[in-house]
Protein backbone atom coordinates (compact mmCIF):
# COMPACT_ATOMS: atom_id res chain seq x y z
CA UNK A 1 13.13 23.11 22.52
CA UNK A 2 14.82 20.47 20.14
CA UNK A 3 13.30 17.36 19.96
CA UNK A 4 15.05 13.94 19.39
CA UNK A 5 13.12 11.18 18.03
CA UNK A 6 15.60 7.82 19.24
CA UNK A 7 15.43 4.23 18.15
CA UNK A 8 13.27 4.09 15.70
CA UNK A 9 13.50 2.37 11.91
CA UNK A 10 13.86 5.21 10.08
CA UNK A 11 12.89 4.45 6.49
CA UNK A 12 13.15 7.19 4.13
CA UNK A 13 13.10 6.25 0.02
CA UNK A 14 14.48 9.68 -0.63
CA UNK A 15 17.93 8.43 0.91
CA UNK A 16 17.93 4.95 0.83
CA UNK A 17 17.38 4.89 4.37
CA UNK A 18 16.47 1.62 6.07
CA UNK A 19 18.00 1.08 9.86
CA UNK A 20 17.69 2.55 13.21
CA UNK A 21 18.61 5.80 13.51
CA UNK A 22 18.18 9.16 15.69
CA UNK A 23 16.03 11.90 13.96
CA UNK A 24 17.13 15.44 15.91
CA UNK A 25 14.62 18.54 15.01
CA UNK A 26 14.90 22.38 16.03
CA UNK A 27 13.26 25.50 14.98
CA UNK A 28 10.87 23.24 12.98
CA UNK A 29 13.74 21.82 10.73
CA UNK A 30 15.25 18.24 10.83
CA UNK A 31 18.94 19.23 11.56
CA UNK A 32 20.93 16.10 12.21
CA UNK A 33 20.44 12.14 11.41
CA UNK A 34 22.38 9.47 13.69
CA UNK A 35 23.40 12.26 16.66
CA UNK A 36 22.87 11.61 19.89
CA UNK A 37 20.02 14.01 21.80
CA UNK A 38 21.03 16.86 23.19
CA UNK A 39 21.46 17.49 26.94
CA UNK A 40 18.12 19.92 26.64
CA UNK A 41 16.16 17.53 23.99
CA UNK A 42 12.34 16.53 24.37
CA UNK A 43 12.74 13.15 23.70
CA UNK A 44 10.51 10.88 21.76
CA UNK A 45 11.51 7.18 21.97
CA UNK A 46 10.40 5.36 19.08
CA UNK A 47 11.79 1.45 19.77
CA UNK A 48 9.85 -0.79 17.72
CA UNK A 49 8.12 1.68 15.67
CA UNK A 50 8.86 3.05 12.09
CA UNK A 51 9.67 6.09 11.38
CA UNK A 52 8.91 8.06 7.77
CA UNK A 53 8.68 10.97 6.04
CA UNK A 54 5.29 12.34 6.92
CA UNK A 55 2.44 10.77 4.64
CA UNK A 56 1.00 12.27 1.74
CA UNK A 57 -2.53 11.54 0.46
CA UNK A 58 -2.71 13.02 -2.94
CA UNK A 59 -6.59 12.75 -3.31
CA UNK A 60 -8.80 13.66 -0.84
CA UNK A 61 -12.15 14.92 -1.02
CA UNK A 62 -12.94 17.62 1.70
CA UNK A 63 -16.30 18.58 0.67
CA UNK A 64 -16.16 22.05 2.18
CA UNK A 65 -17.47 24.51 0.36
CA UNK A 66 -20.44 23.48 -0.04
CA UNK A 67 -21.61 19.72 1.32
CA UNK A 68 -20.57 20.15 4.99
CA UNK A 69 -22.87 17.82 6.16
CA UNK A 70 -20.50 14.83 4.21
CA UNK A 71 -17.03 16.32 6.15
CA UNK A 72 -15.48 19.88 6.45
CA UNK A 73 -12.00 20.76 6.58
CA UNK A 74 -11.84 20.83 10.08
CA UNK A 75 -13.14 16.90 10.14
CA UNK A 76 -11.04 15.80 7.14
CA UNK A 77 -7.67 16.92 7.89
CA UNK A 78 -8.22 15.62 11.89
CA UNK A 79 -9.11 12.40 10.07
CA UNK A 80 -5.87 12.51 7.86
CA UNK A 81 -3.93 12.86 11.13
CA UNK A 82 -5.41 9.96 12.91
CA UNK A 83 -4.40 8.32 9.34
CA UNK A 84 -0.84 9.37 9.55
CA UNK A 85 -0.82 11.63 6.95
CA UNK A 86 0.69 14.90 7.54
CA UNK A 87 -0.36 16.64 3.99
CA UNK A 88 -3.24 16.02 1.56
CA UNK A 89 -3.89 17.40 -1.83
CA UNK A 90 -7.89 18.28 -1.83
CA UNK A 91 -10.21 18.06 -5.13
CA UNK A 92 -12.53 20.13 -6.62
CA UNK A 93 -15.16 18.88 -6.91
CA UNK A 94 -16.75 21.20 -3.74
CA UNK A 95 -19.95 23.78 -4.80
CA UNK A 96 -18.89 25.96 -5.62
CA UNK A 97 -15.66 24.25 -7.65
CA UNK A 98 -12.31 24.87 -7.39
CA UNK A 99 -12.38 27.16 -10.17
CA UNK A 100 -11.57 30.99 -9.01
CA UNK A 101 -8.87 32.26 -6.80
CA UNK A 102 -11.50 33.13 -3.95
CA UNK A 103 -11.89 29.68 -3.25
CA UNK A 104 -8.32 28.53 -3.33
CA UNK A 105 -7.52 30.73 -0.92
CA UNK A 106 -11.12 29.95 1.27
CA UNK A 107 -9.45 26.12 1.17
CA UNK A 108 -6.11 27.87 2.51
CA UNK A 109 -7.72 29.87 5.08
CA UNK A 110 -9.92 27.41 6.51
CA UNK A 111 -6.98 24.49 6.70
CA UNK A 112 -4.68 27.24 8.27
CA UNK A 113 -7.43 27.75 10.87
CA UNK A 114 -8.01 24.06 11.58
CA UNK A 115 -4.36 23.49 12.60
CA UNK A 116 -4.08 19.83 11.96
CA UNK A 117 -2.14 18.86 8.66
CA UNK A 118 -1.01 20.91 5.19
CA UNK A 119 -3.68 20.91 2.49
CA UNK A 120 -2.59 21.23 -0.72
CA UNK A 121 -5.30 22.42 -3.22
CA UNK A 122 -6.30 20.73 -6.63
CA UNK A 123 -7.97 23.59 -8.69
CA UNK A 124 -10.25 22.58 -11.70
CA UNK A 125 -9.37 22.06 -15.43
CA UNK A 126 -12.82 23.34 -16.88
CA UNK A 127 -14.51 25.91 -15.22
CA UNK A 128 -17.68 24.77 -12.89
CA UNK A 129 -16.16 21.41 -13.95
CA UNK A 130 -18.15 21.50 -16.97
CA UNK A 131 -15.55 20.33 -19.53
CA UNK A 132 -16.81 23.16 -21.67
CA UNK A 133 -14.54 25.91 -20.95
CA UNK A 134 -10.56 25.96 -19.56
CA UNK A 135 -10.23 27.83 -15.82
CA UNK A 136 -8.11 30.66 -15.33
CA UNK A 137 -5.44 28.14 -14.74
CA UNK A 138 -2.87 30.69 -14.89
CA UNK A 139 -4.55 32.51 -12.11
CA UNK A 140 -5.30 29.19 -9.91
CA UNK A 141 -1.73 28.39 -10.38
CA UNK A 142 -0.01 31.80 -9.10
CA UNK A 143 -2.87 31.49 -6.22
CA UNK A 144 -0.97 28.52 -4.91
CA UNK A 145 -2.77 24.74 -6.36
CA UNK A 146 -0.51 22.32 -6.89
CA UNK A 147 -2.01 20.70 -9.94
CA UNK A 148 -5.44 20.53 -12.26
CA UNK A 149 -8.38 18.02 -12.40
CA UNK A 150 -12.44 17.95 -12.72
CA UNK A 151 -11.90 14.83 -10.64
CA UNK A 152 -15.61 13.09 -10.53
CA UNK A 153 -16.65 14.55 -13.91
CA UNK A 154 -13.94 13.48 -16.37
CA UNK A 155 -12.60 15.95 -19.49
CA UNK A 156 -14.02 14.24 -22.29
CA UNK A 157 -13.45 16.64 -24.91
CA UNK A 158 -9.70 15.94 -26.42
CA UNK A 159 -9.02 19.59 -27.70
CA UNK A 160 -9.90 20.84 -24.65
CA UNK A 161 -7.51 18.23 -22.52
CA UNK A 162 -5.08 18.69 -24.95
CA UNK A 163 -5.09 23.19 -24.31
CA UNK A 164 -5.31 22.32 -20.44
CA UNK A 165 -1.78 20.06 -21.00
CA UNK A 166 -0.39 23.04 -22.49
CA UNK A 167 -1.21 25.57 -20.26
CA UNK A 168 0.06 23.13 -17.21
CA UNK A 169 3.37 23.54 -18.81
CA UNK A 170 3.89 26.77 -18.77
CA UNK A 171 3.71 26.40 -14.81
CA UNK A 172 4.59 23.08 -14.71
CA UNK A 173 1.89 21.55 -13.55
CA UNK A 174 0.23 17.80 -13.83
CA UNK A 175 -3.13 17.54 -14.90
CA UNK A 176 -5.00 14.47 -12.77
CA UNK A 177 -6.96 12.66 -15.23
CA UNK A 178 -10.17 11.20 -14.22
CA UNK A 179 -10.60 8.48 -16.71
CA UNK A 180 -13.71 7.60 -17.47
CA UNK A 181 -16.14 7.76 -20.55
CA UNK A 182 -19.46 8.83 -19.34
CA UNK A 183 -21.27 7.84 -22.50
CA UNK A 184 -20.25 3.88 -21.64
CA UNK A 185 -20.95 4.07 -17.45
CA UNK A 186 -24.28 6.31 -17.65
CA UNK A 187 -26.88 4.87 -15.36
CA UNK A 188 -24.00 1.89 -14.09
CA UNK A 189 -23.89 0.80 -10.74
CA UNK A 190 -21.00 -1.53 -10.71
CA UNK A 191 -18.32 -3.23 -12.88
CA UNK A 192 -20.04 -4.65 -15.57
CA UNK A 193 -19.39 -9.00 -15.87
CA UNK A 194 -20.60 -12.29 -14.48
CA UNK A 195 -21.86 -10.52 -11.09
CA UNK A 196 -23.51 -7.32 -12.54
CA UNK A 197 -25.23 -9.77 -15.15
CA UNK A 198 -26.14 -11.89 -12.04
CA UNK A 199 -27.70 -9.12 -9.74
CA UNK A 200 -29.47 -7.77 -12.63
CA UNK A 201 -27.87 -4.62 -12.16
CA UNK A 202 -26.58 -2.07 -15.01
CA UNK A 203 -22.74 -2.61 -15.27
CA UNK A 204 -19.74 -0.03 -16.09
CA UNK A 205 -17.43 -1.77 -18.65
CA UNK A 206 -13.70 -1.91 -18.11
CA UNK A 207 -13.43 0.35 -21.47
CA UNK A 208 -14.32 3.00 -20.22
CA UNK A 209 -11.91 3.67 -18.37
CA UNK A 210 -9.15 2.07 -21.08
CA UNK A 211 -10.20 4.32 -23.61
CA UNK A 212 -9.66 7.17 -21.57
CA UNK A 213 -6.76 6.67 -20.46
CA UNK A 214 -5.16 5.98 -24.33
CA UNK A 215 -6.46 9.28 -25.12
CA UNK A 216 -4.90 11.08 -22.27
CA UNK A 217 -1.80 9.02 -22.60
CA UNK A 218 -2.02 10.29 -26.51
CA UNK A 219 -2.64 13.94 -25.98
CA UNK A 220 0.38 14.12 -23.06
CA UNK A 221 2.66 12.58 -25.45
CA UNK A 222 1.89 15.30 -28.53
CA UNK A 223 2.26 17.89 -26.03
CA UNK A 224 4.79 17.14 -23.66
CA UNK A 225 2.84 17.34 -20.54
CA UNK A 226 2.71 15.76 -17.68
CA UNK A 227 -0.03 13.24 -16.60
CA UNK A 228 -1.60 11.40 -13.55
CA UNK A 229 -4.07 8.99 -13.63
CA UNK A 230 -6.23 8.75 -10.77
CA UNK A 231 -7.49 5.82 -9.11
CA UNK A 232 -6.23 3.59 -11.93
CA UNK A 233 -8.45 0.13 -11.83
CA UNK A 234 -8.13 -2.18 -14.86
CA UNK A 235 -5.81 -4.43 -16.49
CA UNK A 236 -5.97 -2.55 -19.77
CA UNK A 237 -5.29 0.87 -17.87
CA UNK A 238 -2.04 -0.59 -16.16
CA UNK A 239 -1.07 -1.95 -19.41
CA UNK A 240 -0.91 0.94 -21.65
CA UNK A 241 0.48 3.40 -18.63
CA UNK A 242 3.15 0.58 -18.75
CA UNK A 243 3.75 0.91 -22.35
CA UNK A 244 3.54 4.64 -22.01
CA UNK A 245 6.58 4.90 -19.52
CA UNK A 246 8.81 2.40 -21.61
CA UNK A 247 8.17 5.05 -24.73
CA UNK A 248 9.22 8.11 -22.12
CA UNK A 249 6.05 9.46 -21.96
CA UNK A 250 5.33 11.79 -18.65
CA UNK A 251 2.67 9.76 -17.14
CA UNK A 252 2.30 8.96 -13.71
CA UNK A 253 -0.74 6.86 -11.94
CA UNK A 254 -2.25 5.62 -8.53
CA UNK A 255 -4.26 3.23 -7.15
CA UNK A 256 -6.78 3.22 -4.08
CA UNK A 257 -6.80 0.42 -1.26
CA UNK A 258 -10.14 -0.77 -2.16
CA UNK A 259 -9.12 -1.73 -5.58
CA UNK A 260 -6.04 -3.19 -4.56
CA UNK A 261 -8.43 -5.62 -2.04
CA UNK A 262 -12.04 -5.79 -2.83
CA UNK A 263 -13.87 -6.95 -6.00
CA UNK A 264 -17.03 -6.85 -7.59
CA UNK A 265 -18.33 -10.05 -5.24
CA UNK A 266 -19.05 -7.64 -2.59
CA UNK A 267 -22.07 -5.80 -4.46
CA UNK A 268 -23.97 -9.53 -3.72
CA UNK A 269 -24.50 -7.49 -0.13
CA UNK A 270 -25.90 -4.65 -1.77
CA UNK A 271 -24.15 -2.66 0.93
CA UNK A 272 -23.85 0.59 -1.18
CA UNK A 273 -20.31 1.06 1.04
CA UNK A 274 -19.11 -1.02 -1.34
CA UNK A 275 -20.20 1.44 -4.68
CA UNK A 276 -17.32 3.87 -5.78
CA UNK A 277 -16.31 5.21 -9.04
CA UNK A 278 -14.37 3.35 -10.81
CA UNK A 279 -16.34 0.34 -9.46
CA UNK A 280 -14.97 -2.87 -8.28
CA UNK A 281 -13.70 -4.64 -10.67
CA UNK A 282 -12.80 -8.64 -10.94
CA UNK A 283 -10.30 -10.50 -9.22
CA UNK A 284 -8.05 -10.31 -12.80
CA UNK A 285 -7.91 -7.11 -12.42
CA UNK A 286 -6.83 -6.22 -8.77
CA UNK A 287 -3.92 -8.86 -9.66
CA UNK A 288 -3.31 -6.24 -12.51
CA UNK A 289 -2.60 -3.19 -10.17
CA UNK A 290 -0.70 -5.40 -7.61
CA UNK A 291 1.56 -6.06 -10.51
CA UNK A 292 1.39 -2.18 -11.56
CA UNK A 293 2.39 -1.41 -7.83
CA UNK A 294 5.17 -3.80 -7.94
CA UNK A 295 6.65 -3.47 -10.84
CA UNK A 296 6.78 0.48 -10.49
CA UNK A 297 3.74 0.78 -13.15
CA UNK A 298 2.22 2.89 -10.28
CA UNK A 299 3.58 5.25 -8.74
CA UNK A 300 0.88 6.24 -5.54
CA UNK A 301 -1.06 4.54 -3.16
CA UNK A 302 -3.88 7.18 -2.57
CA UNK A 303 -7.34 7.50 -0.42
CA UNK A 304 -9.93 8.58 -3.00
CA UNK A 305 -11.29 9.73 0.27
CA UNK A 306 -15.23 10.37 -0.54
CA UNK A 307 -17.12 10.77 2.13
CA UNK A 308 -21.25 11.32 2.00
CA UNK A 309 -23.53 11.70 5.04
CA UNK A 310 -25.66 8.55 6.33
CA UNK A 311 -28.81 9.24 4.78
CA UNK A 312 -27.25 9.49 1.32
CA UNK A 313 -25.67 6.19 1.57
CA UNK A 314 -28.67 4.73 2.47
CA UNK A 315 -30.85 4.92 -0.32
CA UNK A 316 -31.48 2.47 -2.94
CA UNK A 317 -28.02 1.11 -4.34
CA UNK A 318 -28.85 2.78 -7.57
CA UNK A 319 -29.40 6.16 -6.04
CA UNK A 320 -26.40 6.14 -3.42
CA UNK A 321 -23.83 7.79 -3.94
CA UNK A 322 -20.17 6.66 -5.50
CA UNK A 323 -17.63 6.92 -2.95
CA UNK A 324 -15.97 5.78 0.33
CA UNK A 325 -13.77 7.06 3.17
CA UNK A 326 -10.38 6.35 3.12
CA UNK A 327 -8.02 8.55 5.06
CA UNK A 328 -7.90 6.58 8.22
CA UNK A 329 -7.82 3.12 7.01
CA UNK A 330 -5.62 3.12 3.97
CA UNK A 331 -2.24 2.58 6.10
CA UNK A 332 -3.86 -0.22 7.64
CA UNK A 333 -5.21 -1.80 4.64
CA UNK A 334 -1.67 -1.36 2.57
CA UNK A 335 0.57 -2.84 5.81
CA UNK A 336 -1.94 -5.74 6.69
CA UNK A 337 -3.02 -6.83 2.97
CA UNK A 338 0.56 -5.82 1.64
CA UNK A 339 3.68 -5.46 3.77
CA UNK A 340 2.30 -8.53 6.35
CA UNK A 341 2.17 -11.26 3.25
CA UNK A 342 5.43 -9.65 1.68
CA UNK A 343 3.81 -8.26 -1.42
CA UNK A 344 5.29 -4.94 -0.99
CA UNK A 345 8.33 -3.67 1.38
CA UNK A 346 8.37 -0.96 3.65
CA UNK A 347 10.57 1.41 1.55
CA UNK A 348 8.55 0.16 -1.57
CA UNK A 349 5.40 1.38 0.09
CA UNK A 350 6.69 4.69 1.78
CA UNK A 351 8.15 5.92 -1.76
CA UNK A 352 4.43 5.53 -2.86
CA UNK A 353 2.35 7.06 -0.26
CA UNK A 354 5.26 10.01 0.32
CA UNK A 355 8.20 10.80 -1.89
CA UNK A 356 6.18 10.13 -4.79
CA UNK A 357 3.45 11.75 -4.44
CA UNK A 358 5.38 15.22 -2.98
CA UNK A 359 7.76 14.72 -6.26
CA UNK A 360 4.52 14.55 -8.42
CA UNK A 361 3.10 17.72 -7.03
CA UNK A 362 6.35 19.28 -6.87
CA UNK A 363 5.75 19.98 -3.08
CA UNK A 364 8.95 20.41 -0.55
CA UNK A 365 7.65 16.88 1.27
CA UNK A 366 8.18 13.83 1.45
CA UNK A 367 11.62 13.19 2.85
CA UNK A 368 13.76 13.42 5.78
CA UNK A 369 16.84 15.59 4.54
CA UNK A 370 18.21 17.66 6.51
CA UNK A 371 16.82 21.33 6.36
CA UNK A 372 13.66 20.28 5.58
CA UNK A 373 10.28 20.72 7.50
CA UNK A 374 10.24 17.87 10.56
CA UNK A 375 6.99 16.69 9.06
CA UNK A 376 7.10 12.66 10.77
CA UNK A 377 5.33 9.82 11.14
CA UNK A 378 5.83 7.07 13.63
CA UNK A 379 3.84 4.24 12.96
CA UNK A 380 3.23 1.29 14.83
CA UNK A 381 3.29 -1.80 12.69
CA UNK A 382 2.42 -4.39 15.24
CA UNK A 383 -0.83 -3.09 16.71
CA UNK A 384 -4.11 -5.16 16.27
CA UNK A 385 -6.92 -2.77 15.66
CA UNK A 386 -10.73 -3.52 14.73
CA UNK A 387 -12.67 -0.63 12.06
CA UNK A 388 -15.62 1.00 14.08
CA UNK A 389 -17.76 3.59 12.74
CA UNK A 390 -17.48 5.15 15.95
CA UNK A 391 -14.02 5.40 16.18
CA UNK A 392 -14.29 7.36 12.62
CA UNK A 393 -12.84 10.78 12.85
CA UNK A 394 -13.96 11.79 9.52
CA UNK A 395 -17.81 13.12 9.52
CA UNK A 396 -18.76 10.66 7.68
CA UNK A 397 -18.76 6.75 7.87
CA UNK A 398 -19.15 5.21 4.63
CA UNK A 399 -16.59 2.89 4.72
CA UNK A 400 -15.80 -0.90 2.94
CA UNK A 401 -13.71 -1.86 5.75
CA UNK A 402 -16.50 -1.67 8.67
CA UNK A 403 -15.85 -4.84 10.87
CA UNK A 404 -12.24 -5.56 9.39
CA UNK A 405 -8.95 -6.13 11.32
CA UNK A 406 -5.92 -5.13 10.42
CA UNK A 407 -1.95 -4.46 11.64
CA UNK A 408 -0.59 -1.35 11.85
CA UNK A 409 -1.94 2.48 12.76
CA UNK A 410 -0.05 5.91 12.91
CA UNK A 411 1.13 5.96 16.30
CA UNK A 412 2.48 9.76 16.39
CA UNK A 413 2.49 12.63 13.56
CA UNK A 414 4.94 15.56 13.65
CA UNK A 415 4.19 18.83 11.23
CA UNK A 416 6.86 20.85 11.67
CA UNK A 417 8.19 19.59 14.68
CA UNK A 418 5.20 19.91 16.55
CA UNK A 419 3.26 16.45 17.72
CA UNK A 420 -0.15 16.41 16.18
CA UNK A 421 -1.16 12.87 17.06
């Protein structure tokens, strides 16, 4: 039956959009904007909610194949929908790696079977993620992943990035850079300053992660391809993917919640939910992606969902694992430490965790034109919510923002036209 979704503020960056509007869906398809419903419409009344273009998270770790006992892709994509995203883009970083056609299509399968939202797949540059020797990228491609990256263990050999660029453009693809320098972070913990040299613990210097990302910047400019730089955390990154844009270059970044919000302070608790890679950094720097964010320096808010079982998170802070969940607290985090203060507007923030990242990946997302898939979500911006592992939907429960409260949580999500939340 066709469904109306009445009074809500529809916000869509793909059109401008920004007032209260009627959304009318059939035959999974939006087919009419500011209509009245339908003498036979299901009707969804959205007053006082927001309405969007379904969310996309364009980094998400899923685990499965291979460390089920951190999430599956059952777990993970019924924790994106309780996020309000209605399509993720999956890494490979998974044993085995994203590296053959078998397992893109395992990834397909699996999500198909689970029946909660789309999952995109992210197929490795290098195969086993070695940075040794290119994938059959060609092959991964035409199997149906979206983009390229050895998220986790970062390309560190230029000739080879700079071949992987120029395959991507035969199809083209992005390549997602992880930038780091493994040579400068081996054996870090944290961000390396005042609070590393005060908790006596090994530290991961901001340059490794600059100098990476001038070489990639470099090596897409000589070739023409296009780049995205994940989970973008210093000052010096935001600066030169600044200066790249200005010169035309194809670069593209994003930035995670918890670097947009926490710093390096928080490793006093040695609470090792609060070690990821990159690390925290200072407070100089989370001003630095704000301003990236703002000034259109960055173009995606994204999860970096990494999720690891209890008992791996609860060894010595040294020996834990990088990483955090993400999936369903990100919205939260963005409205409440974002929107709520005025830092960021609603279409400002909707461009970056949707039309953005579907434009970036090339997928048919991310907007509410007519024709397109009804893929929707409603959110509620006014509800007062508490984190509690409990209330996790992910397997896992390694998360920074245990014991916060925030504003804001998907109230409804539509894939297709069918209500999945």
């Amino acid at each position: 039956m066709p469904l109306s979704i009445i009074n809500g503020r529809v916000i869509d960056p793909s059109q401008q959009i920004d007032r209260i509007c009627n959304i009318r869906i059939h035959d999974s398809k939006i087919i009419a904007l500011d209509v009245p419903p339908g003498d036979d419409d299901v009707i969804f009344d959205a007053a006082d909610k927001i309405v969007t273009p379904g969310l996309i998270d364009m980094h998400v770790h899923l685990r499965e194949p291979g460390c089920e006992e951190d999430e599956t892709i059952e777990t993970g994509t019924k924790a994106a929908i309780h996020g309000g995203f209605t399509s993720i883009a999956c890494c490979p970083n998974t044993v085995p790696p994203i590296d053959s056609q078998a397992t893109v299509e395992f990834i397909q399968q699996q999500a198909a079977r689970s029946k909660n939202c789309n999952v995109y797949v992210i197929c490795c540059i290098s195969k086993n993620r070695e940075g040794k020797e290119l994938s059959e990228l060609g092959q991964l491609f035409e199997a149906g992943a979206v983009a390229c990256s050895d998220d986790g263990s970062p390309v560190e050999d230029a000739e080879l990035t700079r071949r992987a660029f120029e395959y991507c453009l035969m199809f083209n693809k992005p390549l997602l850079s992880h930038p780091e320098i493994t040579s400068l972070t081996k054996g870090g913990v944290m961000h390396e300053g005042m609070v590393s040299l005060l908790l006596g613990l090994r530290g991961m210097p901001v340059a490794a992660e600059d100098v990476m990302v001038a070489q990639d910047i470099t090596l897409a400019e000589i070739t023409g391809g296009r780049l995205h730089v994940m989970h973008v955390s210093t000052e010096g990154a935001v600066s030169a993917i600044r200066r790249a844009k200005q010169r035309g270059i194809r670069v593209t970044a994003e930035v995670t919640p918890h670097h947009l919000t926490l710093t390096d302070e928080t490793l006093k608790s040695f609470d090792s939910n609060f070690k990821m890679s990159p690390p925290l950094r200072s407070c100089e720097h989370v001003d630095a992606c704000i301003e990236g964010l703002r000034d259109g320096t960055i173009d995606v808010i994204a999860s970096d969902h990494a999720p690891h079982a209890a008992e791996k998170k609860m060894r010595e802070l040294d020996q834990a694992p990088f990483g955090v969940i993400g999936l369903e607290t990100t919205l939260a985090v963005i409205i409440t430490k974002l929107i709520r203060p005025g830092i960021l507007d609603w279409l400002t923030v909707i461009e970056k965790m949707s039309f953005n990242p579907a434009k970036i990946l090339d997928i048919p997302k991310g907007t509410l034109q007519i024709g397109v898939d009804a893929d929707i979500t409603v959110i509620d911006p006014k509800i007062n919510w508490t984190v509690k592992a409990a209330d996790f939907h992910s397997k896992s429960r390694n998360s920074p923002y245990l014991g916060w409260e925030f504003w804001g949580k998907a109230h409804a999500v539509f894939i297709a036209g069918n209500r999945r939340l």
